[in-house]
Protein backbone atom coordinates (compact mmCIF):
# COMPACT_ATOMS: atom_id res chain seq x y z
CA UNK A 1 -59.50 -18.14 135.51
CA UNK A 2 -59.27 -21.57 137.40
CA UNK A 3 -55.65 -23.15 136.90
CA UNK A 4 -55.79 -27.11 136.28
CA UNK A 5 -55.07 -28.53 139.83
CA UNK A 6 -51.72 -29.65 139.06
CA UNK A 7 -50.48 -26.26 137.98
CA UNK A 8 -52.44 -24.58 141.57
CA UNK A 9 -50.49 -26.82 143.47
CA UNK A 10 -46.93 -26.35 141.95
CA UNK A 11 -47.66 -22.77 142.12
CA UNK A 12 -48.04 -23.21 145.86
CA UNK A 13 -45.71 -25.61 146.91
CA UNK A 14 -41.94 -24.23 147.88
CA UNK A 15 -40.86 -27.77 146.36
CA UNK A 16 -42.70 -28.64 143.12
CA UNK A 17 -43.73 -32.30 142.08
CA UNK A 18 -39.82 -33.43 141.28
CA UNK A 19 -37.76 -31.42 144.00
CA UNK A 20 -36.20 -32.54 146.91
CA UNK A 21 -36.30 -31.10 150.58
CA UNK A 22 -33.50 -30.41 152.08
CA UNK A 23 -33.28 -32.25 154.71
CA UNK A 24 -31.96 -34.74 152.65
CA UNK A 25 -28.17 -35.04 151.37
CA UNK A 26 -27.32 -33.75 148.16
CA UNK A 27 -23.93 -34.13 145.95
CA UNK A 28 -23.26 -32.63 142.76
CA UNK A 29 -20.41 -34.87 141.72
CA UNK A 30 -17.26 -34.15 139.40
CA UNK A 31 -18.60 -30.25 138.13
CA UNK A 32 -16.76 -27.25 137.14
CA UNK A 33 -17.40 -24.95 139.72
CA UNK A 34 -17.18 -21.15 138.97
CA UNK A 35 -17.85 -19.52 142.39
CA UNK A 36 -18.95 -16.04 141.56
CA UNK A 37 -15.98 -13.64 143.20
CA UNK A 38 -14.41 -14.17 139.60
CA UNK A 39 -11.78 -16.77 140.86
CA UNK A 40 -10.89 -19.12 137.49
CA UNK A 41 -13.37 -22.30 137.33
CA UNK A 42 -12.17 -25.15 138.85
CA UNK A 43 -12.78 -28.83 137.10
CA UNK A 44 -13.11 -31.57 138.83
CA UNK A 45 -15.18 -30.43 141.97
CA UNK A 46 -18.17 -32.49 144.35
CA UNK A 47 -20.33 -30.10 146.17
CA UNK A 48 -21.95 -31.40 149.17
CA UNK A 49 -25.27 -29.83 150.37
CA UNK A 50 -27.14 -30.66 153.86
CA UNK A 51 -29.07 -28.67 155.90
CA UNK A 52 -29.32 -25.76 153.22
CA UNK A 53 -26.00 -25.06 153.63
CA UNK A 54 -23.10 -26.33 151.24
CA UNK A 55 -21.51 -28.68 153.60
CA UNK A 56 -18.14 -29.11 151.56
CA UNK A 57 -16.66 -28.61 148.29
CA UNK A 58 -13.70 -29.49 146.94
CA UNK A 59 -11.96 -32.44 144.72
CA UNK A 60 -14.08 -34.49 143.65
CA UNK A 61 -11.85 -37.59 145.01
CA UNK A 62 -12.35 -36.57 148.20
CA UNK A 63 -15.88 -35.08 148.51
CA UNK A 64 -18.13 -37.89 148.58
CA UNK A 65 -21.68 -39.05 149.30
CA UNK A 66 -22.60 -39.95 152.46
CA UNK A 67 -25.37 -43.07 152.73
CA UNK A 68 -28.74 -42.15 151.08
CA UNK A 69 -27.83 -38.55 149.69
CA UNK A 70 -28.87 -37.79 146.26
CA UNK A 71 -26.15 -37.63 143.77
CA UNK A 72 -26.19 -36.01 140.81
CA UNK A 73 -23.35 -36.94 137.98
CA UNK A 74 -22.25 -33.33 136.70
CA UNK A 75 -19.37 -34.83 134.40
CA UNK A 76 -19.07 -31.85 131.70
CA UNK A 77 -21.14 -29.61 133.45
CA UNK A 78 -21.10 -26.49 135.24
CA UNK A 79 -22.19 -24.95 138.36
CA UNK A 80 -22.43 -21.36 139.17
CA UNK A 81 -24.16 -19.55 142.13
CA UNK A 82 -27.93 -18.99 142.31
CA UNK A 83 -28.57 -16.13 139.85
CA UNK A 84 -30.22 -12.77 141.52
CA UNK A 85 -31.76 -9.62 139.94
CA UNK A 86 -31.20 -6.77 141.62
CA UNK A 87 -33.85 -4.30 140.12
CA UNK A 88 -37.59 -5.43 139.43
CA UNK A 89 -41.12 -4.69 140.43
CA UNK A 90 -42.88 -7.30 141.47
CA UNK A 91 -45.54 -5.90 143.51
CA UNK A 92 -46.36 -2.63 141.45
CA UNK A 93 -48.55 -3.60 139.23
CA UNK A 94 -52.31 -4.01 139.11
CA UNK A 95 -52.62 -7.03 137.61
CA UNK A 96 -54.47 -9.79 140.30
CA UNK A 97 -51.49 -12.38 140.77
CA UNK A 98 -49.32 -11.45 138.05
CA UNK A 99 -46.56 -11.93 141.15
CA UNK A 100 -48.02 -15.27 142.42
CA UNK A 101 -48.63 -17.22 138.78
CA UNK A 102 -46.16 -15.76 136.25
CA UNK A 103 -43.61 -13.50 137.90
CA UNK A 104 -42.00 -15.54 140.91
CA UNK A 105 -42.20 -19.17 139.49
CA UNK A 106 -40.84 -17.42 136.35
CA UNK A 107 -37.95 -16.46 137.88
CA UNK A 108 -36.87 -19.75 139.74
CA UNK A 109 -37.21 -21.33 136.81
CA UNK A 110 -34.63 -19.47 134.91
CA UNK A 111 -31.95 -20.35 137.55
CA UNK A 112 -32.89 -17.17 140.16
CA UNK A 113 -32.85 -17.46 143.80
CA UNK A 114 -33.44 -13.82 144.89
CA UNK A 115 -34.73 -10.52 143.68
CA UNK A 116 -34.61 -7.09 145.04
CA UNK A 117 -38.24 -5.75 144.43
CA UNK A 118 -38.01 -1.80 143.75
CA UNK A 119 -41.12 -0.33 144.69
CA UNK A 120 -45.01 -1.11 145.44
CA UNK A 121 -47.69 -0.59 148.18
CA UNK A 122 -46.01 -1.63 151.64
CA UNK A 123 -49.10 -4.13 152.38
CA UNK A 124 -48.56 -6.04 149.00
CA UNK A 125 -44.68 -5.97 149.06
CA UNK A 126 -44.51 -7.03 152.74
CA UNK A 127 -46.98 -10.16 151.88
CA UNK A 128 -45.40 -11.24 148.66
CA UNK A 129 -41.91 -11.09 150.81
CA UNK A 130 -44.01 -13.73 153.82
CA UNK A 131 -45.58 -15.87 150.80
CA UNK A 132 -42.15 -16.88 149.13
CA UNK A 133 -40.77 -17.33 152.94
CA UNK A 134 -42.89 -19.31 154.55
CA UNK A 135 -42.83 -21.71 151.27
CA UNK A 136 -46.76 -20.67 149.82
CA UNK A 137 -45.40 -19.47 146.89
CA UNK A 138 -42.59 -20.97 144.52
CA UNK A 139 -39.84 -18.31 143.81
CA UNK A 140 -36.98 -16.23 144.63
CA UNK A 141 -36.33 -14.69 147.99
CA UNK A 142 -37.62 -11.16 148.04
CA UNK A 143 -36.52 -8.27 149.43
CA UNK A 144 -38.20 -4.89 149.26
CA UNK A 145 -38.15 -1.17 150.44
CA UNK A 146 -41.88 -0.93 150.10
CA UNK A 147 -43.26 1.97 148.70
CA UNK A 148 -41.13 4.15 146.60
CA UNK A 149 -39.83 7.42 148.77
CA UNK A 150 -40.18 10.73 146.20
CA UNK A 151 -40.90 14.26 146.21
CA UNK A 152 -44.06 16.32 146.55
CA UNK A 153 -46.37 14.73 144.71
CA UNK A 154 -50.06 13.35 144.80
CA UNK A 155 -51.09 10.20 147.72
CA UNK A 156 -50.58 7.24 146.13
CA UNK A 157 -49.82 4.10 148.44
CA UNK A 158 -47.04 2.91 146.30
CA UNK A 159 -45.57 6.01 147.64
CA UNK A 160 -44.06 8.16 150.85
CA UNK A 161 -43.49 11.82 149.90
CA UNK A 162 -40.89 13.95 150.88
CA UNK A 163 -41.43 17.31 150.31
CA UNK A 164 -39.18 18.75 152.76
CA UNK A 165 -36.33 17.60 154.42
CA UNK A 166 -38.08 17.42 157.87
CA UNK A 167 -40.36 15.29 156.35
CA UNK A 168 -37.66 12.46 155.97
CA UNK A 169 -37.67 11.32 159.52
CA UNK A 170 -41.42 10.24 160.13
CA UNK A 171 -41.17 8.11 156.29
CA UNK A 172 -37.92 6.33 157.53
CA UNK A 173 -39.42 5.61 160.54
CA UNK A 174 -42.42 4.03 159.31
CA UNK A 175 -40.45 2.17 156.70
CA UNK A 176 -38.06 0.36 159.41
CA UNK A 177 -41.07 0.09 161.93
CA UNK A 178 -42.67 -1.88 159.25
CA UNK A 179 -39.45 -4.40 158.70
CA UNK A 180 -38.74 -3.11 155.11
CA UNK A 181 -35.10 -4.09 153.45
CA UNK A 182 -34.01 -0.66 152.27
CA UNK A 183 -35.29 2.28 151.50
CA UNK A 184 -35.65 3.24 147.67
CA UNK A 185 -35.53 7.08 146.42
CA UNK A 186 -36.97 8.23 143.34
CA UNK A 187 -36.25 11.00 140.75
CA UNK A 188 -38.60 13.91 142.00
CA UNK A 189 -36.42 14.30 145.67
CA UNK A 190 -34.75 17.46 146.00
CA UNK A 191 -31.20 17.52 147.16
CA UNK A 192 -32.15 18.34 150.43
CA UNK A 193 -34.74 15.91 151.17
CA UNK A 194 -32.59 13.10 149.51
CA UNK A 195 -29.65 14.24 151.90
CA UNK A 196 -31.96 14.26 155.05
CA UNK A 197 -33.79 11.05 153.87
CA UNK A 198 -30.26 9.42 154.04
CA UNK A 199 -29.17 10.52 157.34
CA UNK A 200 -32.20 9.26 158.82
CA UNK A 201 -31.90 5.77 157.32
CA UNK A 202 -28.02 5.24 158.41
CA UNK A 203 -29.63 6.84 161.73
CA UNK A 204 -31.79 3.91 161.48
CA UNK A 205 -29.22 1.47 160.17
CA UNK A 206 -30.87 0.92 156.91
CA UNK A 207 -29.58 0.98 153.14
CA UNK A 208 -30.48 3.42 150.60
CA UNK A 209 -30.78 2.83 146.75
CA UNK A 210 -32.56 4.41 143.95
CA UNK A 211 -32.27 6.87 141.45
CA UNK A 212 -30.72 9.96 140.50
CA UNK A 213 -32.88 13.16 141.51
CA UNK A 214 -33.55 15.09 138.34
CA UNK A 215 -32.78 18.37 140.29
CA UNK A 216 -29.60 17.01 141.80
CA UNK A 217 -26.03 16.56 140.40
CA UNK A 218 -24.81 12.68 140.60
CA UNK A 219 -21.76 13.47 141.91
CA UNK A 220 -23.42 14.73 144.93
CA UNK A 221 -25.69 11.81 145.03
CA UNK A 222 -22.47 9.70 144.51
CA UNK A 223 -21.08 11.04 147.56
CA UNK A 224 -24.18 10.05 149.71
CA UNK A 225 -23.13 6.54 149.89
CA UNK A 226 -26.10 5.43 148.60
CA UNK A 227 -25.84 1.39 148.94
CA UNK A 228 -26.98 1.54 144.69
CA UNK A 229 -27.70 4.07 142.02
CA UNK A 230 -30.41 2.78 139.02
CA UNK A 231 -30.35 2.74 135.21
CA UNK A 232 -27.68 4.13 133.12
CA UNK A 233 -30.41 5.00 129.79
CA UNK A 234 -32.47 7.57 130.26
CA UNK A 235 -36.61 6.89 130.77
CA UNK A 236 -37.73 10.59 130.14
CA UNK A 237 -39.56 12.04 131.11
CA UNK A 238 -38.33 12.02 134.36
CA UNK A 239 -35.42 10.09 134.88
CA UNK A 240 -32.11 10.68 133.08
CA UNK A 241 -30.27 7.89 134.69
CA UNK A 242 -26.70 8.45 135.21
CA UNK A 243 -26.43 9.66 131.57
CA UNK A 244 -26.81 12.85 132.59
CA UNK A 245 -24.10 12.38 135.21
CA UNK A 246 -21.45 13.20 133.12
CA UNK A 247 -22.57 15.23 130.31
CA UNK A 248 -20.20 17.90 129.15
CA UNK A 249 -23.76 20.30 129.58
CA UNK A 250 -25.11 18.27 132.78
CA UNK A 251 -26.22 21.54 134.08
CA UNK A 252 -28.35 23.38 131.53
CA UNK A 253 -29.83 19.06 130.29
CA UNK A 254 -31.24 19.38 134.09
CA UNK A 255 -32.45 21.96 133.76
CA UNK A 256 -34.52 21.43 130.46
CA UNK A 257 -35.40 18.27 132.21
CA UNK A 258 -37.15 19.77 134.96
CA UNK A 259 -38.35 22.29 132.52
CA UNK A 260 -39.99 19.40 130.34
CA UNK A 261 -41.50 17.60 133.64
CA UNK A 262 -42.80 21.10 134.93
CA UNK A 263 -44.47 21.35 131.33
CA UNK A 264 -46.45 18.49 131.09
CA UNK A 265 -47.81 19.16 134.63
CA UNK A 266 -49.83 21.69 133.17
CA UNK A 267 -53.35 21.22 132.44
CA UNK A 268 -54.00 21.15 128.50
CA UNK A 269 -49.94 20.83 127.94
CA UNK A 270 -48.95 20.74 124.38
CA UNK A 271 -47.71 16.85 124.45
CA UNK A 272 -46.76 16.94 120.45
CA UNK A 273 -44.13 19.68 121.90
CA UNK A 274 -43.45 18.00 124.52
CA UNK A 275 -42.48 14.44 122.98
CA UNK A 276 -40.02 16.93 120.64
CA UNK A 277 -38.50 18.86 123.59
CA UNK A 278 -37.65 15.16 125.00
CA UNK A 279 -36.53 13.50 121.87
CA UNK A 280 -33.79 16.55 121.54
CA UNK A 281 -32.97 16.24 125.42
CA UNK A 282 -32.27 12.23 125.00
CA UNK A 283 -30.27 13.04 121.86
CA UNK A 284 -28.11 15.68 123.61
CA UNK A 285 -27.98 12.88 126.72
CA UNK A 286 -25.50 10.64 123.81
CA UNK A 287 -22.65 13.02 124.07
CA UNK A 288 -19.41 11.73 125.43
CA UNK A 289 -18.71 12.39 128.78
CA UNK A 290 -17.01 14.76 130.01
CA UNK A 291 -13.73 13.39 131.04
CA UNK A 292 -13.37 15.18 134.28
CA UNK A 293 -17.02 14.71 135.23
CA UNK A 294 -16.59 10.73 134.64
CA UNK A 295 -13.62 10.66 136.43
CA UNK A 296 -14.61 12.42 139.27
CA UNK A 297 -18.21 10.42 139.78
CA UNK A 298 -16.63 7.09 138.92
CA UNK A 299 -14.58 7.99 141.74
CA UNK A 300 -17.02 8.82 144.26
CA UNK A 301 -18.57 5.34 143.54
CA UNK A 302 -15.62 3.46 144.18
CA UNK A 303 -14.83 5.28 147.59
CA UNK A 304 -18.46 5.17 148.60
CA UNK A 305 -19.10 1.10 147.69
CA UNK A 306 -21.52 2.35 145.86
CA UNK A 307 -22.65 -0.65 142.61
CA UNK A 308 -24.52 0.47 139.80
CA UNK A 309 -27.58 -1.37 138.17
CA UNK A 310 -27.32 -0.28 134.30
CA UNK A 311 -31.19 -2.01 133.19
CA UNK A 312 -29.19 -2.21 129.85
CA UNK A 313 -32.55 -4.79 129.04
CA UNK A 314 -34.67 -2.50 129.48
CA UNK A 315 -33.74 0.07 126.48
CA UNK A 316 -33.42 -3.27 124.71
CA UNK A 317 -36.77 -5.04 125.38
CA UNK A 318 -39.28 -1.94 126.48
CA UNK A 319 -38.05 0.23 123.35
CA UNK A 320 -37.74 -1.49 119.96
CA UNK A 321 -34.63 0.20 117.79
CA UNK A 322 -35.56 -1.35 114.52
CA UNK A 323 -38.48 -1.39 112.48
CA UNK A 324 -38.15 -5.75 112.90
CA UNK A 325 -38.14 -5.31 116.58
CA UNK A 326 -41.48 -7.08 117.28
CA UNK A 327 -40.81 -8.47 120.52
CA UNK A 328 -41.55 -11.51 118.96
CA UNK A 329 -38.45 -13.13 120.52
CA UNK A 330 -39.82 -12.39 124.22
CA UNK A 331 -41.50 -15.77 125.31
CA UNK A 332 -44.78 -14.01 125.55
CA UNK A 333 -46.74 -17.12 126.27
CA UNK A 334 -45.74 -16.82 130.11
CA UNK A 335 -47.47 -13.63 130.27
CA UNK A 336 -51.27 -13.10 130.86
CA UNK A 337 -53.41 -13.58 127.70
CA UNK A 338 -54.87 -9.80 128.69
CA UNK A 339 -51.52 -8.26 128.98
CA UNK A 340 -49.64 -9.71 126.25
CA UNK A 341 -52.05 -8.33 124.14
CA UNK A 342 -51.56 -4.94 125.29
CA UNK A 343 -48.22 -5.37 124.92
CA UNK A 344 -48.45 -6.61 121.26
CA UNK A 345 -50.99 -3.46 120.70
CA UNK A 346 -49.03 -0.93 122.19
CA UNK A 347 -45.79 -2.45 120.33
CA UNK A 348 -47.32 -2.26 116.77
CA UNK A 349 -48.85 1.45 117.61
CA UNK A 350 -45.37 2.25 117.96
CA UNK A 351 -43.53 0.55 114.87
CA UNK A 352 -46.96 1.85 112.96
CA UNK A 353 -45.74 5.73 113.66
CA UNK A 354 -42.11 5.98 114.61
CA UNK A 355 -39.54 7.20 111.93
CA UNK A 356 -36.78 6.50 111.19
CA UNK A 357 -35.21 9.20 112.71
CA UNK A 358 -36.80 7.43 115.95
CA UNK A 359 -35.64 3.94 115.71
CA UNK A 360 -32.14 5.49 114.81
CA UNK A 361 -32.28 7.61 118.18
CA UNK A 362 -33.50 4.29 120.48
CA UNK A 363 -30.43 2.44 119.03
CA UNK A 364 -28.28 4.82 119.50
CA UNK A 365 -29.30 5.35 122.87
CA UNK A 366 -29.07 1.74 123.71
CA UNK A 367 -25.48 2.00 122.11
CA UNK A 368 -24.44 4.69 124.24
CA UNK A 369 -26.14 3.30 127.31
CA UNK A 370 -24.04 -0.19 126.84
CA UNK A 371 -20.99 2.46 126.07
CA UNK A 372 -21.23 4.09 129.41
CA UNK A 373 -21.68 0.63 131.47
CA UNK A 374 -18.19 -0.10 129.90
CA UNK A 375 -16.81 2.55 130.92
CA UNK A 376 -17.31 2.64 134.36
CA UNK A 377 -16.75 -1.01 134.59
CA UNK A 378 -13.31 -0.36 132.91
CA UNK A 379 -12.58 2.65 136.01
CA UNK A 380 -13.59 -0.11 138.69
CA UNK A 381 -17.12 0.93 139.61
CA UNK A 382 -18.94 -2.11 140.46
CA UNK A 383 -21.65 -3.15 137.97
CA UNK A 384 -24.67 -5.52 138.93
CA UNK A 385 -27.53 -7.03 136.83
CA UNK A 386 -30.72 -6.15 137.11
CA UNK A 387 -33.65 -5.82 134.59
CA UNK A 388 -36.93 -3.63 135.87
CA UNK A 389 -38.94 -6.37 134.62
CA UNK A 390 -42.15 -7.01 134.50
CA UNK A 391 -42.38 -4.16 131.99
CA UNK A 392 -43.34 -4.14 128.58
CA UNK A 393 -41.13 -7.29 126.54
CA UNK A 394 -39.04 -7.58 129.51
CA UNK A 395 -40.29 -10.82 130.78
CA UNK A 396 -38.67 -12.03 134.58
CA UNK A 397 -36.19 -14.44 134.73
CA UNK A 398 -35.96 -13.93 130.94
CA UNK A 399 -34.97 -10.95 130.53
CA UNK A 400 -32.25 -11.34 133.45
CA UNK A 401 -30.17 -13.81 130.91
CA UNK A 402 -31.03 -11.03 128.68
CA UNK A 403 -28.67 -8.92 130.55
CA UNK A 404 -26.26 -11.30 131.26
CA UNK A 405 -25.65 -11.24 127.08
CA UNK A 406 -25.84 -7.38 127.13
CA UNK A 407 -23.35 -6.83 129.89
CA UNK A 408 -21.12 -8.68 127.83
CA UNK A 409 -21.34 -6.99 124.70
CA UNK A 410 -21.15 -3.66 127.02
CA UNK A 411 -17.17 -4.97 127.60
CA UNK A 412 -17.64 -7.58 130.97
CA UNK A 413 -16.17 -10.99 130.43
CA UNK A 414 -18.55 -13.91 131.24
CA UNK A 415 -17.01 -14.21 134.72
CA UNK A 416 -17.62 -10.65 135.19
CA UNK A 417 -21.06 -11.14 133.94
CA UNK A 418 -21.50 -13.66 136.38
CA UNK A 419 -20.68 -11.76 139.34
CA UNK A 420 -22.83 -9.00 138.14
CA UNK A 421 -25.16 -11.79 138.81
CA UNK A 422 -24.42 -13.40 142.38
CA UNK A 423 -22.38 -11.66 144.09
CA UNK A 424 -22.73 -7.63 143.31
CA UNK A 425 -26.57 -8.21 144.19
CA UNK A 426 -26.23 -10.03 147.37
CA UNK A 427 -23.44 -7.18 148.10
CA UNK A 428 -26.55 -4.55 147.71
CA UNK A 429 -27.97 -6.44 150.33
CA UNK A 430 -25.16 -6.62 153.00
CA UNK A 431 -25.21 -11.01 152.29
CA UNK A 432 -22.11 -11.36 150.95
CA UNK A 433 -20.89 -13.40 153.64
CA UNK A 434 -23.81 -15.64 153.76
CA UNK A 435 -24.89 -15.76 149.98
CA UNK A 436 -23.48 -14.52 146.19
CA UNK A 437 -21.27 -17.51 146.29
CA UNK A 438 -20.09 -20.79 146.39
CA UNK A 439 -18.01 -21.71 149.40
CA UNK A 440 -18.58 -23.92 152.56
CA UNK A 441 -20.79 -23.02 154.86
CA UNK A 442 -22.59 -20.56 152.43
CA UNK A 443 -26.27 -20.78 151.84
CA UNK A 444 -26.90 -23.78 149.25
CA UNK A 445 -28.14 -21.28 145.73
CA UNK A 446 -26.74 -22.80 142.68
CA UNK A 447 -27.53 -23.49 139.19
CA UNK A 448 -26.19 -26.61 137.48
CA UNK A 449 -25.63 -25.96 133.83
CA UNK A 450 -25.10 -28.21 130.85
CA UNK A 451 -22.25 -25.65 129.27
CA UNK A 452 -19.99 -24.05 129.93
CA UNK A 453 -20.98 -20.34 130.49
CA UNK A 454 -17.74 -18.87 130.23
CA UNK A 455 -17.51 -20.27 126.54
CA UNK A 456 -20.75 -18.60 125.26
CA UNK A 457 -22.40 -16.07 128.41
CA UNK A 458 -25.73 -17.75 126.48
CA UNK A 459 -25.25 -20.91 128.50
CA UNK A 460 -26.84 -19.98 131.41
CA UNK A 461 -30.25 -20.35 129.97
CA UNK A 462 -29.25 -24.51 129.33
CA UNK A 463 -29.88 -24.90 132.97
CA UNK A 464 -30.24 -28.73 134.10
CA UNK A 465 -31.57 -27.70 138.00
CA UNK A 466 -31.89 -24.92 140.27
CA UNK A 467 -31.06 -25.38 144.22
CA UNK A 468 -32.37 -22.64 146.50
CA UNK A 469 -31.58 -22.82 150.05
CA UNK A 470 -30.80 -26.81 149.59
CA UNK A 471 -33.54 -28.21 148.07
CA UNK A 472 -33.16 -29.44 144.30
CA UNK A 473 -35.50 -28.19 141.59
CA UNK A 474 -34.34 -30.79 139.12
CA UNK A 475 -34.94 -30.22 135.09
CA UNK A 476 -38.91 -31.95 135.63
CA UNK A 477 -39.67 -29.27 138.62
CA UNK A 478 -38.57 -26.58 136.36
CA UNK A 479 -40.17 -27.54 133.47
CA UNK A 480 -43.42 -28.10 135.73
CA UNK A 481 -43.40 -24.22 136.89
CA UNK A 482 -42.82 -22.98 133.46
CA UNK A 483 -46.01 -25.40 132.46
CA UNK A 484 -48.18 -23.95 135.18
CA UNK A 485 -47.16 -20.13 134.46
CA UNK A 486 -47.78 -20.86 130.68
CA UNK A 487 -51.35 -22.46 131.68
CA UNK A 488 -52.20 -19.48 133.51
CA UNK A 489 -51.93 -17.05 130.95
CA UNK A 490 -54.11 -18.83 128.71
């Protein structure tokens, strides 16, 4: 479908109709700044921005606009760094430009700068990384590992297989050869080819991050150093998350889990039985945890570095836990006309059959999941948002705020929250020092807010502009992109 030109052109402009480059002067005058290491806000605060870089900041008495900057009056609001998810898939999916016209603009509109892309075809991830760079595509920064890196499994080029440990050193390879940001691991990697798969990437200077191998205990992940472990809830079949981590019966749950996964590999499986034997497996998942387990993994985390990425959205948005849980609240009108209604289809399949018995299982999972976040947050493991949008009702840039809110509830203040948000993710990436927060001399990402965030975590949707790397996406820009992602899912 052809967009209206005025929608083609935001959509492929770095700086919409409304925004201003960066080579000009910028001041945010007399804000509340919170700065994103969880430092107390401080009133009364002029940021200066030139160059893409935040020149100064400090009292607002003594900060001041140089001749011809643009100066923006932020008496009674708030600025916080540029928001960043650290767990989506852009790339993945099949849909022609879902990336291009909903998914990036999306995101920049809803106040974020960055987003660590978890998985697609090297080609498409590598491009979509160029397009946002070189300014051809409105959005956040993107960095990606390219393909996922799993077990034995069938070709598929949004994945590298690792079947055996000596296998590892050829994927890495081609992975840093082709300039990728990390590398990601998935579920189906034994312990040995995860283990071997590490050692080549430090080898090779790069990150790891991913999931939990079904077949491997977390606490021996944990001690990897992987740079990030995914998802708390589990997504069976296949991926317990770090439920599992600390069950009281970790061992014999694996087990059944592999058991399930080997089961449904079968031609002509039973999957009646099979959507039983998982249902008891996610209900056993909710047990406490085992306090020496926890202790020991949360731990390992905190000597390793290693920051967790709950998804808490995801068990929220993807899975409905009530009956009432249309999705209805999910601004579906940013979504393609073709996929919104297979979301809306698939949803009311779902309410049409499950129980009661189901929706009380999904709530209580999403309870537990929230539970465990707390927990670990509470024994110092480091907690970053992230959302694994764009999957069913869990809508970029929305759903992030979405998290935000559930990180809260889950027992992080709003500062916390915030951090979660800036600075944990650009820690993932090894940019603390450059980006995450506010600070002279760091990269110019912040969001200028109309309330205070810290008073309600909800705030950070009232956004009034967006800067990314210096240049101002003022309340018109946004409101442009959001226009132009809404016109192209007509």
């Amino acid at each position: 479908m052809r967009l209206p030109c005025l929608a083609f052109a935001l959509l492929c402009l770095a700086a919409p109709a409304g925004a201003v480059a960066p080579a000009a002067d910028l001041l945010l005058r007399d804000v509340t700044v919170i700065d994103g290491t969880g430092a107390p806000p401080r009133p009364g605060q002029s940021i200066l921005v030139r160059d893409g870089r935040i020149a100064a900041i400090g009292d607002a008495a003594r900060v001041v606009a140089p001749a011809g900057a643009t100066v923006i009056d932020g008496r009674g609001r708030f600025v916080i760094p540029g928001l960043r998810d650290a767990h989506l898939h852009l790339a993945v999916r099949p849909e022609p430009e879902l990336a291009e016209k909903v998914a990036l603009p999306l995101l920049l509109a809803h106040g974020v700068v960055a987003a660590r892309d978890m998985g697609a075809p090297l080609e498409r991830a590598l491009a979509l990384r160029a397009a946002v760079h070189e300014g051809r595509i409105a959005g956040p920064d993107v960095a990606t590992p390219g393909p996922f890196v799993d077990g034995a499994g069938e070709a598929d080029p949004a994945f590298r297989r690792v079947g055996a440990p000596a296998e590892a050193a050829a994927v890495v390879a081609e992975l840093k050869a082709a300039g990728v940001d990390f590398v990601k691991v998935q579920a189906g990697l034994t312990g040995e080819a995860l283990a071997a798969v590490v050692a080549a990437a430090r080898g090779a200077g790069m990150a790891v991050a991913g999931h939990v191998p079904e077949r491997v205990d977390a606490l021996a992940v944990a001690k990897l150093g992987l740079r990030s472990l995914e998802h708390v809830s589990p997504a069976l079949p296949g991926d317990a998350g770090l439920m599992l981590a600390c069950s009281p019966r970790a061992d014999a749950l694996r087990a059944e889990l592999r058991a399930i996964a080997e089961a449904a590999a079968q031609p002509g499986a039973d999957r009646a039985a099979l959507r039983v034997r998982n249902r008891k497996l996610q209900d056993d998942l909710l047990a406490p945890c085992d306090p020496a387990r926890f202790d020991a993994l949360a731990r390992a985390l905190r000597e390793q570095g290693t920051i967790v990425v709950p998804t808490l959205v995801w068990s929220k948005s993807f899975r409905p836990v009530a009956a009432a849980d249309t999705g209805e609240d999910v601004p579906l009108q940013y979504v393609f006309a073709a996929m919104r209604d297979g979301w809306k289809r698939g949803r009311a399949g779902y309410l049409g059959r499950a129980t009661a018995a189901d929706f009380d299982l999904d709530a209580r999972t999403a309870a537990r999941s929230a539970a465990l976040v707390g927990e670990l947050h509470r024994a110092g493991v480091k907690i970053a948002a992230g959302t694994d949008a764009i999957d069913a009702f869990t809508l970029p840039g929305d759903a992030l705020h979405r998290e935000l809110e559930l990180l809260v509830q889950a027992g992080l203040s709003p500062l916390e929250a915030i951090t979660a948000a800036t600075l944990r993710p650009a820690e993932i990436l090894g940019l603390e020092q450059e980006q995450g927060t506010l600070a002279a001399g760091r990269r110019a990402d912040l969001v200028l807010l109309e309330a205070d965030p810290l008073a309600d975590i909800r705030n950070t949707r009232r956004i009034a502009a967006v800067v990314k790397a210096g240049v101002l996406h003022d309340r018109a820009a946004l409101d442009a992109l959001l226009a132009a992602v809404e016109a192209a899912g007509r």
